[in-house]
Protein backbone atom coordinates (compact mmCIF):
# COMPACT_ATOMS: atom_id res chain seq x y z
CA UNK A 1 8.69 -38.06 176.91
CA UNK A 2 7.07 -38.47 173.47
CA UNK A 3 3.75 -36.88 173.13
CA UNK A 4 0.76 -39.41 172.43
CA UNK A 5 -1.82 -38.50 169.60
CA UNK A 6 -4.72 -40.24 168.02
CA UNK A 7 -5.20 -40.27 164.24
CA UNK A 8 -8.84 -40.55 163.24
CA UNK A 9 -9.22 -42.45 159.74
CA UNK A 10 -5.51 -43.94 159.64
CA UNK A 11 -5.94 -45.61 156.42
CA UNK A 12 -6.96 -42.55 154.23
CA UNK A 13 -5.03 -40.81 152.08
CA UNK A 14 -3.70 -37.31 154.17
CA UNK A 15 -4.02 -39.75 157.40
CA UNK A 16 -1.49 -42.28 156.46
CA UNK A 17 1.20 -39.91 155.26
CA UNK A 18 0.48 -37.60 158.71
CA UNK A 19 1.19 -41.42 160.70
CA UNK A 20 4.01 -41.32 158.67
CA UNK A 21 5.88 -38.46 159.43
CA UNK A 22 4.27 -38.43 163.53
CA UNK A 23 6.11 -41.91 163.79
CA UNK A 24 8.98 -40.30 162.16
CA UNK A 25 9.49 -37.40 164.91
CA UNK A 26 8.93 -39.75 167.51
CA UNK A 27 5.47 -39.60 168.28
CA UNK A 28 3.07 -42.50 169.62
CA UNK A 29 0.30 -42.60 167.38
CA UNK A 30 -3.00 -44.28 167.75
CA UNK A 31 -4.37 -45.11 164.96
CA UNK A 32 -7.84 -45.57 164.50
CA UNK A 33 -9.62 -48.01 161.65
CA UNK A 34 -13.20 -49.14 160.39
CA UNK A 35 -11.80 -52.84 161.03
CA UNK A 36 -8.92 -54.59 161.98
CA UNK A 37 -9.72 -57.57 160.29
CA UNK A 38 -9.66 -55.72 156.70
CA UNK A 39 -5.85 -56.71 156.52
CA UNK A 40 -5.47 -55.06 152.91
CA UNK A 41 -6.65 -52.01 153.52
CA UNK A 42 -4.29 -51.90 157.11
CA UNK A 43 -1.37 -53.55 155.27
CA UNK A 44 0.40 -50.31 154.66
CA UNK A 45 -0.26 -49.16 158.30
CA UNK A 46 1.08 -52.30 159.53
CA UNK A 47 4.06 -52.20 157.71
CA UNK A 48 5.03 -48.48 159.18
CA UNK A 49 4.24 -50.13 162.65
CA UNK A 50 7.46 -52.69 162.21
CA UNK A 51 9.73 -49.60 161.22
CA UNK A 52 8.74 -48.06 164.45
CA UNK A 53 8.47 -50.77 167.13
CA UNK A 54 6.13 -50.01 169.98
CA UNK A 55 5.30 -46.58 168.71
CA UNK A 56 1.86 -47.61 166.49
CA UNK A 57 -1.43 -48.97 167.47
CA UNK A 58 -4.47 -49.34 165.52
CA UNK A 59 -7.88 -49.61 167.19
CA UNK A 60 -11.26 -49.85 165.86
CA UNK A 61 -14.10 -47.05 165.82
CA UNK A 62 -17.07 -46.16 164.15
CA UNK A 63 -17.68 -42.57 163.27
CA UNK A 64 -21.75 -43.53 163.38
CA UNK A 65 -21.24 -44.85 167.10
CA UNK A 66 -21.62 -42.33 169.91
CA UNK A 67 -18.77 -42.70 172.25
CA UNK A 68 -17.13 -45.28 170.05
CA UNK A 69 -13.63 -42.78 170.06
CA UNK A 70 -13.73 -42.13 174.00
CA UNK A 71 -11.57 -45.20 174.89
CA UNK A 72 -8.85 -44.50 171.99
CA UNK A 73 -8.56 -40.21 173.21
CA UNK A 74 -8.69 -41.00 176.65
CA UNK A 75 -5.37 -40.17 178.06
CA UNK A 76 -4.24 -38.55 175.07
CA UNK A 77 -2.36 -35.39 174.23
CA UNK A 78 -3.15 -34.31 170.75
CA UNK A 79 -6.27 -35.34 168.30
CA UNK A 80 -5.82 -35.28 164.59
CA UNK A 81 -9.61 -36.13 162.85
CA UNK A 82 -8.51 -36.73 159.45
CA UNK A 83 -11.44 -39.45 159.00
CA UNK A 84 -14.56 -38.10 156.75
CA UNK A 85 -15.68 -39.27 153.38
CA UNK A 86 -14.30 -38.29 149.98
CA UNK A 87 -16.48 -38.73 147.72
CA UNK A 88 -17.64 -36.96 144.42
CA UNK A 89 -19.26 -39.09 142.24
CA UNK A 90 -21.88 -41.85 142.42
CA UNK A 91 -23.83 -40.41 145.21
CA UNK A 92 -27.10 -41.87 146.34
CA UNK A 93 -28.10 -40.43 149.18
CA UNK A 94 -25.72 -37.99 150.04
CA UNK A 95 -27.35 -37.72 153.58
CA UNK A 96 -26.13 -41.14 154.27
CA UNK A 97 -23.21 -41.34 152.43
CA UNK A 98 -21.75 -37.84 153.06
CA UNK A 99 -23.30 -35.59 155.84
CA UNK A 100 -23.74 -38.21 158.60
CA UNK A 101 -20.32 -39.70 158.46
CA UNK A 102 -19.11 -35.92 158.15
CA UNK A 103 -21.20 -34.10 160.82
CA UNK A 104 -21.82 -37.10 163.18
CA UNK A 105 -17.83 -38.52 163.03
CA UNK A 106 -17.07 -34.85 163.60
CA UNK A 107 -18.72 -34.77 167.03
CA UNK A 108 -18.19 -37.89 168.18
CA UNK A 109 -14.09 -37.44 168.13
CA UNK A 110 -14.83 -33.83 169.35
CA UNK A 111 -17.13 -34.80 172.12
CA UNK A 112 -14.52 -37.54 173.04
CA UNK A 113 -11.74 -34.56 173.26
CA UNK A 114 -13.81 -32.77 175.27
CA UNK A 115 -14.11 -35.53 177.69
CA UNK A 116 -10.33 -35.72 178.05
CA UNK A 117 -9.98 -31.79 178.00
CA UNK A 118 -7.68 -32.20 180.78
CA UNK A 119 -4.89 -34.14 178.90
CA UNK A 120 -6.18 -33.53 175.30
CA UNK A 121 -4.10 -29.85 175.08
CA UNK A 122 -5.09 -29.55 171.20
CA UNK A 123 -7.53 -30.70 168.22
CA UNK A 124 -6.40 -30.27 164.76
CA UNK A 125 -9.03 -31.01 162.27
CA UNK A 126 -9.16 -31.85 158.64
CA UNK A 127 -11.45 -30.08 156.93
CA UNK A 128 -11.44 -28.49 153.17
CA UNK A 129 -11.37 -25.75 150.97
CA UNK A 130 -14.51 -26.78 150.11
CA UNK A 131 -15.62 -24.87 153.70
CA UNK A 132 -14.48 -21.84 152.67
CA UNK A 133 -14.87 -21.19 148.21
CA UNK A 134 -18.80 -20.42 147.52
CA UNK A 135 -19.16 -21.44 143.54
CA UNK A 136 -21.13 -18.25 143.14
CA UNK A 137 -20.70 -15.05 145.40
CA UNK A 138 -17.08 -15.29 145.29
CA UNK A 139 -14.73 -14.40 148.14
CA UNK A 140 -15.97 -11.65 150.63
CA UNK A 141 -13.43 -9.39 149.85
CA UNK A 142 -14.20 -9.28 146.19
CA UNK A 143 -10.93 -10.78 145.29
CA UNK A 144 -9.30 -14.18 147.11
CA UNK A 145 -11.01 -16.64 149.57
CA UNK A 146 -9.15 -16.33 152.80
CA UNK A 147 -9.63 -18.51 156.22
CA UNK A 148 -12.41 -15.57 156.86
CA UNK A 149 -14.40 -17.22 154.10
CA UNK A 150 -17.08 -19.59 154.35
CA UNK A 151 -19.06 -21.89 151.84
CA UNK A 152 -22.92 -21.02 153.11
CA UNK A 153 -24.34 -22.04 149.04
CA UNK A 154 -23.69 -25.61 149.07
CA UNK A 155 -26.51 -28.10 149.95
CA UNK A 156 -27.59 -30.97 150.37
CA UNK A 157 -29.33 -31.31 146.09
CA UNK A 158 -25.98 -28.49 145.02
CA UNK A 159 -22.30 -29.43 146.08
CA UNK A 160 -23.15 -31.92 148.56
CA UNK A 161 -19.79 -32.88 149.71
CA UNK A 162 -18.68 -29.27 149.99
CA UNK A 163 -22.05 -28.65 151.91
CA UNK A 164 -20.75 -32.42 154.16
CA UNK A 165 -17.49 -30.32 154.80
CA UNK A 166 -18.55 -27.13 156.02
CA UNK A 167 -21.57 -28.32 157.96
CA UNK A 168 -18.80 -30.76 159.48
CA UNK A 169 -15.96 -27.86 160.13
CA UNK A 170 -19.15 -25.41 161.95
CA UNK A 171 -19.89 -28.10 164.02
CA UNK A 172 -16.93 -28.47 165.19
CA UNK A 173 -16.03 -24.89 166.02
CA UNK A 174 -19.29 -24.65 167.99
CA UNK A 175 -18.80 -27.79 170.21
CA UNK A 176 -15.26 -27.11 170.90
CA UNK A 177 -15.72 -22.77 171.36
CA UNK A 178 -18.95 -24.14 173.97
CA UNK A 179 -16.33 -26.02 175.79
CA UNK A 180 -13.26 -24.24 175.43
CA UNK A 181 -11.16 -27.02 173.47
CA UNK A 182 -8.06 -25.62 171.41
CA UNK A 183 -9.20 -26.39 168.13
CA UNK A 184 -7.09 -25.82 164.96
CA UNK A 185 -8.20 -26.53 161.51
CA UNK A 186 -6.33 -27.33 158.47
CA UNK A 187 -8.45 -26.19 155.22
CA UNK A 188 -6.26 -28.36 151.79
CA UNK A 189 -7.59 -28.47 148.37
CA UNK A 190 -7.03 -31.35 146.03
CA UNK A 191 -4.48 -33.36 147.64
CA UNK A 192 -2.12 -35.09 145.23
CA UNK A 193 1.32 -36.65 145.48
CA UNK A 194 2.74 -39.97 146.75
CA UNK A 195 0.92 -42.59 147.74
CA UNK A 196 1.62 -45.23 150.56
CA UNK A 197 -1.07 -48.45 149.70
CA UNK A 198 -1.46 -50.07 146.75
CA UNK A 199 -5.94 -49.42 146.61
CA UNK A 200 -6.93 -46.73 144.96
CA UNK A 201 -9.46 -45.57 147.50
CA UNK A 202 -9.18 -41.92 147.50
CA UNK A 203 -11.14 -39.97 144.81
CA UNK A 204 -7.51 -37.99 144.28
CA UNK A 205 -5.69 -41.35 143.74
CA UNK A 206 -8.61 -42.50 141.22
CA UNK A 207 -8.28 -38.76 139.27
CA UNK A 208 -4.64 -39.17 138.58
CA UNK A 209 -4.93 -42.86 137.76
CA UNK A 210 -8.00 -41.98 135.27
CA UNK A 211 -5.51 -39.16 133.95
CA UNK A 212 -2.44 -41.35 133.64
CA UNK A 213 -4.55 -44.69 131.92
CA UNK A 214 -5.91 -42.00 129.32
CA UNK A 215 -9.81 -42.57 130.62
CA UNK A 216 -10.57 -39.75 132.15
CA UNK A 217 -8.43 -36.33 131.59
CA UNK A 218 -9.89 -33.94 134.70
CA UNK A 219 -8.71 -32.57 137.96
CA UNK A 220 -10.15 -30.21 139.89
CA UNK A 221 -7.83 -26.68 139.42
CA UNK A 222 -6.56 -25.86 143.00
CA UNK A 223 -3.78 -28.84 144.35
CA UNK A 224 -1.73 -29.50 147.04
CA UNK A 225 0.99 -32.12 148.04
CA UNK A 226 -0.39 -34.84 150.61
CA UNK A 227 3.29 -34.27 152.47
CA UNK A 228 2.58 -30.35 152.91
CA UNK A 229 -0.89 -31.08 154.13
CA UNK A 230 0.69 -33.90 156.58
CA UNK A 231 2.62 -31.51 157.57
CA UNK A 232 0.71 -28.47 158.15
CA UNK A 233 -1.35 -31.19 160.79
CA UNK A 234 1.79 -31.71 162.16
CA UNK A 235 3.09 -27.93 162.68
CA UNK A 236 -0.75 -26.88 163.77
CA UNK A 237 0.08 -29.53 166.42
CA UNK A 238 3.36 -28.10 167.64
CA UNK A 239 3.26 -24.59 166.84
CA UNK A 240 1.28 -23.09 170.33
CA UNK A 241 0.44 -19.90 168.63
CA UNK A 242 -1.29 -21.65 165.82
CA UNK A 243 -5.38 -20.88 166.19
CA UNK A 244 -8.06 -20.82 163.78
CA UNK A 245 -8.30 -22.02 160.61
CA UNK A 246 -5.61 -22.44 157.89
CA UNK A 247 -5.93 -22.89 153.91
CA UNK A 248 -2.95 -25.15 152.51
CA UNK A 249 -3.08 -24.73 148.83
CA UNK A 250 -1.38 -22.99 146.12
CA UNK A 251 -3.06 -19.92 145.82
CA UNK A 252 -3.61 -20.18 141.68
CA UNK A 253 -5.58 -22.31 139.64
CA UNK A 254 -3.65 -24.97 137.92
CA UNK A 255 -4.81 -26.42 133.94
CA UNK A 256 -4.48 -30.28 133.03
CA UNK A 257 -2.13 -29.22 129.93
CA UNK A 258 0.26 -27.94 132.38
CA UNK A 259 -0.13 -31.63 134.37
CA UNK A 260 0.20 -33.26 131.00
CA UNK A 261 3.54 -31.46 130.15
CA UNK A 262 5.29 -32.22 133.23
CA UNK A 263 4.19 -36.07 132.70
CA UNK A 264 5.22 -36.24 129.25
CA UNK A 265 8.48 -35.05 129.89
CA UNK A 266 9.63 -36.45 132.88
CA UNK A 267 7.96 -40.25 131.29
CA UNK A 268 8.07 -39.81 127.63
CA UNK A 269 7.83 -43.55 127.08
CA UNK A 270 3.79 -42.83 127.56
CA UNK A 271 1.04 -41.43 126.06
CA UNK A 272 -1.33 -38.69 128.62
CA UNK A 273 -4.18 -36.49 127.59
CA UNK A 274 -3.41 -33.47 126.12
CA UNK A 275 -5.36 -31.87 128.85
CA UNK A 276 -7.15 -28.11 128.11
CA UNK A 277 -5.09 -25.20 128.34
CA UNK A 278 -6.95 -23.05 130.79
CA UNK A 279 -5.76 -19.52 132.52
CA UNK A 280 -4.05 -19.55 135.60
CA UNK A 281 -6.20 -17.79 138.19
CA UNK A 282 -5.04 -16.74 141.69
CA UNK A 283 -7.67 -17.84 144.12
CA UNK A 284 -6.21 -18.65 147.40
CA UNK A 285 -4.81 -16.86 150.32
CA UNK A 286 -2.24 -18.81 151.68
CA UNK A 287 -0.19 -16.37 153.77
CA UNK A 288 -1.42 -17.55 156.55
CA UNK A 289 0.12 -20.88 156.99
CA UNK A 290 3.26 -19.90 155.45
CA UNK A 291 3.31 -16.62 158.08
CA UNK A 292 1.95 -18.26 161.23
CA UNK A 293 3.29 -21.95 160.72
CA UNK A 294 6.96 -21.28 158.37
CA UNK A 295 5.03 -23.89 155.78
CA UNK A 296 6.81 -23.62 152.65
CA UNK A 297 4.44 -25.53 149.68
CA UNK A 298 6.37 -28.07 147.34
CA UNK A 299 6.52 -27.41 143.71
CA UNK A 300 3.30 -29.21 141.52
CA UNK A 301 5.85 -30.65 139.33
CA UNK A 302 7.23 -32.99 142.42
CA UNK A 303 4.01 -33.37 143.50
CA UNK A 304 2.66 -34.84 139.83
CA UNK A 305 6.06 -36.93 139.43
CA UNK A 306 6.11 -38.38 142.77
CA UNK A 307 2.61 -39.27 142.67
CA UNK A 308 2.49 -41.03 139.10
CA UNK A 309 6.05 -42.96 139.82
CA UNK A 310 4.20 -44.22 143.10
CA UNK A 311 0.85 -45.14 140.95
CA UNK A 312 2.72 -47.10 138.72
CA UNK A 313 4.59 -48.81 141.38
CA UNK A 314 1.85 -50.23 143.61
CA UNK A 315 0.11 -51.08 140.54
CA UNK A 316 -2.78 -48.69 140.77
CA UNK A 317 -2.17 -47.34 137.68
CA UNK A 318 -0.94 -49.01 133.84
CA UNK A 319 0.14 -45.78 131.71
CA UNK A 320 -0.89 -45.92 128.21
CA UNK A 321 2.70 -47.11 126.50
CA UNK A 322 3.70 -45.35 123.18
C-alpha cells in the first residue's frame, strides 16, 4: 500500500520538486496551497497531477489559521512542512512578513501532527542553514558549523529571516520533544537548480535570473541543488534511523567568478558578470547526511546549467546576447 504524506507549501520552490519525485516513487501526496483559485501559480502542480492520476490532491490552508492543516494530516502517514517565507529583501515589518508565517505555520502543521500522532509515524521539516551559521561567533567548535550549531545572534532589527528560521526550527523541536512526535529536520543552504513553474517567486530563482540578465551579479556563497534537498526530505522520510537535524550543503564556500565560468562556457552565445573571484572556504559539515542517509550532493556545475537552461525556458529569464 502506498504511504500517504502531506506537503505543506506545494507551490514553492524545494516543495514542488519534493511532489515531484514523492509522486514519482509512488507516493499519495497532499498537497497543500494558499488558494486554489490562483490557477498560475498551481499550474505546474496541476500538470504533475495528470502524469500521476489519482495520486495528487491540493487543498487549501492558511499557515496564520489555527487548525487550518488538521483536516489535510488527519489520517496521514508522513508530514513534510516545506511552507515558510523566503524572503531577503524589501522587508517592512519583518514580524509580519517573516516570523509569524515562520513560527506560527510551524506550529500549526506540528500541532496538527500531533493530533494524528497515531497514524502520523514521522515529521520532516524544512528549515535552513540559516538555524545553525551565527555571522559572528563562528561555529562552536572553532572550525565548521555542524547540526550541533545554532544561530542564537540573529534578530528581529539583524538577520531577520535567519532569526524567522531558527525561532521557527526551536519551536518545532520543543512542541514535537513535549509530545513525543518523530521529528526530522532538513537544514539546505541556497537552493539552486531546475525549476518546475514559469514565476519567478523564489528569492533563489530571482538571484540567478538577476545574475543571468546582467542586473544584479550576487549569490549568497554556500549552494545546494533543489533535487538533493528534495531528496534528502525524501530519504529523512524513509530512512527509520534518520533523527535530528541534517545540513545539506556543500561544505565550501563557492565565488560568482566560478558561477560565471561555468555559464560562459557551457552558453557562450551570452554575456554574464564577471563575478568576484573570492577564496573558497570550507564551512559546512555535511557528513552527516551523506553517513546517516547515503546522500551523495550533485556537482554545482549541473546544478548552475540545469537551472539557467530551465530559466530561459519558462521565460523567467532573457540572457544578455553577445
Amino acid at each position: 500500500m502506498a504511504y500517504e504524506c502531506v506537503v505543506t507549501g506545494a507551490t514553492g520552490y524545494i516543495a514542488s520538486e519534493l511532489v515531484k519525485q514523492l509522486l514519482e516513487k509512488g507516493y499519495n501526496v497532499k498537497g497543500s496551497v494558499r488558494s486554489l483559485n490562483n490557477k498560475e501559480k498551481i499550474q505546474h502542480l496541476i500538470n504533475l497531477g495528470a502524469a500521476f492520476p489519482g495520486k495528487l490532491t491540493l487543498h487549501e490552508a492558511d499557515l496564520l489559521s489555527d487548525g487550518s492543516f488538521d483536516d489535510i494530516v488527519q489520517g496521514t502517514d508522513l508530514v513534510f512542512h516545506t511552507a515558510s517565507p523566503f524572503i531577503m529583501r524589501g522587508i517592512k515589518d519583518p514580524q509580519i512578513d517573516l516570523v509569524d508565517p515562520a513560527v506560527k505555520g510551524t506550529k500549526n502543521v506540528i500541532g496538527a501532527a500531533i493530533k494524528s500522532k497515531d497514524t502520523v509515524r514521522r515529521v520532516v521539516l524544512t528549515s535552513s542553514t540559516a538555524a545553525v551559521v551565527k555571522n559572528k561567533k563562528g561555529p562552536a567548535n572553532g572550525s565548521l558549523y555542524t547540526e550541533e550549531d545554532w544561530n542564537d545572534e540573529s534578530s528581529l532589527t539583524e538577520s531577520p529571516y535567519m532569526y524567522s528560521k531558527a525561532q521557527a526550527e526551536r519551536a518545532a523541536w520543543d512542541m514535537a520533544k513535549e509530545a513525543g512526535l518523530d521529528l526530522v529536520t532538513i537544514n539546505p543552504s541556497l537552493v539552486l537548480g531546475p525549476v518546475l513553474t514559469s514565476r519567478a517567486d523564489a528569492t533563489s530563482i530571482l538571484l540567478m535570473k538577476e545574475f543571468v540578465e546582467n542586473t544584479e551579479g550576487s549569490m549568497l556563497p554556500r549552494q545546494v541543488d533543489v533535487r538533493d534537498v528534495a531528496r534528502a526530505h525524501v530519504l529523512a522520510a524513509e530512512v527509520a534511523t534518520a533523527e535530528g537535524r541534517f545540513i545539506v550543503s556543500h561544505e565550501s564556500t563557492l565565488c560568482t567568478k566560478f558561477l560565471s565560468d561555468i555559464l560562459s562556457e557551457h552558453f557562450p552565445q551570452y554575456r554574464f558578470p564577471a563575478g568576484e573571484d573570492t577564496p573558497s572556504v570550507r564551512t559546512l559539515d555535511n557528513s552527516k547526511v551523506r553517513t546517516d542517509l547515503g546522500l551523495s550532493l550533485r556537482p554545482l556545475r549541473e546544478t548552475y546549467i540545469d537551472m539557467v537552461t530551465t530559466l530561459i525556458q519558462q521565460g523567467i529569464a532573457v540572457p544578455v546576447a553577445k
